[in-house]
C-alpha atoms as a PDB file:
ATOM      1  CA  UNK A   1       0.000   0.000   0.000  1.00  0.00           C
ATOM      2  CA  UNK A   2       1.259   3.238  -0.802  1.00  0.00           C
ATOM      3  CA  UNK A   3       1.947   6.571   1.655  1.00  0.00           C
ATOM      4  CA  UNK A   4      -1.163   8.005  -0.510  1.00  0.00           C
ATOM      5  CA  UNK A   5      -4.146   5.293   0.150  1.00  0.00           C
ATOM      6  CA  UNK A   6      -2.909   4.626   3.824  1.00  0.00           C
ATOM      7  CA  UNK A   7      -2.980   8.387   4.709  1.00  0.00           C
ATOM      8  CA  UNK A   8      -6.628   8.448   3.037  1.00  0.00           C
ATOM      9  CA  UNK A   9      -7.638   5.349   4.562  1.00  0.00           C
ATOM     10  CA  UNK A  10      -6.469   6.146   8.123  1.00  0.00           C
ATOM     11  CA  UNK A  11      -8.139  10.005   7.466  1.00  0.00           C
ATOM     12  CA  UNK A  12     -11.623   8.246   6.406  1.00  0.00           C
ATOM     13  CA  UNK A  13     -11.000   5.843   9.883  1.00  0.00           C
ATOM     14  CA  UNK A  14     -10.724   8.995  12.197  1.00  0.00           C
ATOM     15  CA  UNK A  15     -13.503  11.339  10.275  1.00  0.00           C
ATOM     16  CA  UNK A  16     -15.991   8.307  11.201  1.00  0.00           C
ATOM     17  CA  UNK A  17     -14.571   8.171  14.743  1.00  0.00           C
ATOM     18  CA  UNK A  18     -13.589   4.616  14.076  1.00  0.00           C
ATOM     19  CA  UNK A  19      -9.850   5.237  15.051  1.00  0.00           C
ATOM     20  CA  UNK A  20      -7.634   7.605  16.933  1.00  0.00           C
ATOM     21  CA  UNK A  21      -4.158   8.011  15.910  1.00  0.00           C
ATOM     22  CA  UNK A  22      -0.813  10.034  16.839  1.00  0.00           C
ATOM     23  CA  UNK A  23       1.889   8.779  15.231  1.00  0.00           C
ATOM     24  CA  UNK A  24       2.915   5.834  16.023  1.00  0.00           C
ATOM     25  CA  UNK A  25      -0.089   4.266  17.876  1.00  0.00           C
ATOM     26  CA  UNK A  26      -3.711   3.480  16.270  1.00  0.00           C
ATOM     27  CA  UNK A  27      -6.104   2.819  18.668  1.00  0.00           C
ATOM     28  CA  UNK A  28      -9.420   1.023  17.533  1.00  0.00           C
ATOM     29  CA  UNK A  29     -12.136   3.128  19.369  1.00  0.00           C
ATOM     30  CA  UNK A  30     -15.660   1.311  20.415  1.00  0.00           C
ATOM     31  CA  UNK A  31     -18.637   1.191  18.442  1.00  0.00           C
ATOM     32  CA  UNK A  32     -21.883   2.622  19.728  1.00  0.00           C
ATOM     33  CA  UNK A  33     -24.657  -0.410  20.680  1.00  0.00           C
ATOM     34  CA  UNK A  34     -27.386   0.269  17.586  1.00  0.00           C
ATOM     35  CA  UNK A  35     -30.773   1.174  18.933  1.00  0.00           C
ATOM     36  CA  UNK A  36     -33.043  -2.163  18.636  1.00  0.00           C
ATOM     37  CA  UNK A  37     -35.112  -2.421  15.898  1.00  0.00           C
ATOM     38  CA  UNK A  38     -38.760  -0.393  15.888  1.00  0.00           C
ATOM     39  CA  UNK A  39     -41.589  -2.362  14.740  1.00  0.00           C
ATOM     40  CA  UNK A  40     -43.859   1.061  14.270  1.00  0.00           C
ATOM     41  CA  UNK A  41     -46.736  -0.661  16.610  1.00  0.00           C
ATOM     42  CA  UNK A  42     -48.411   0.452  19.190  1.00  0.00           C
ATOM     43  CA  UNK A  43     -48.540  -1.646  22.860  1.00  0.00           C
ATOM     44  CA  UNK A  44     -50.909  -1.499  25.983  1.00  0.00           C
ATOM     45  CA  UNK A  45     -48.489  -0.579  28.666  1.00  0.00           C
ATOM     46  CA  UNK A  46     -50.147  -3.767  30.315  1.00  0.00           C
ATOM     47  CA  UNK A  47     -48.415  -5.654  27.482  1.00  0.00           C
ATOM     48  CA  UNK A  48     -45.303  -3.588  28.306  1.00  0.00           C
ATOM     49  CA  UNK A  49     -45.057  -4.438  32.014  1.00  0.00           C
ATOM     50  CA  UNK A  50     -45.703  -8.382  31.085  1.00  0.00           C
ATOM     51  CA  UNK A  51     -43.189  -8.688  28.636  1.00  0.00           C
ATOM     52  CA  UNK A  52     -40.793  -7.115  31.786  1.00  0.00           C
ATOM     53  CA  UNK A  53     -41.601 -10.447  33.688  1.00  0.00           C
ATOM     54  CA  UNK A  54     -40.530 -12.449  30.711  1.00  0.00           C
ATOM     55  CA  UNK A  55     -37.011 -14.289  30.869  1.00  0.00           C
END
């Protein structure tokens, strides 16, 4: 790889806040947990509170 696509690569890494680097050390930053899915329905909060007694 040359000087030219790793300094583009590693810029891309840090604008996305995948990466933090000062020369020499990388470090590989955490990703964010993604929200759960919505389904776009509606619940009782009866239905709510059962599901909480659910294992």
């Amino acid at each position: 790889m040359d000087q030219h696509v790793l300094n583009k690569a590693r810029s891309g890494l840090i604008k996305n806040s995948l990466i933090a680097w000062q020369k020499p050390v990388y470090q590989v930053l955490s990703l964010e947990p993604q929200a759960p899915d919505r389904t776009g329905s509606f619940m009782s909060l009866g239905d709510i509170l059962a599901m909480g007694g659910e294992k």
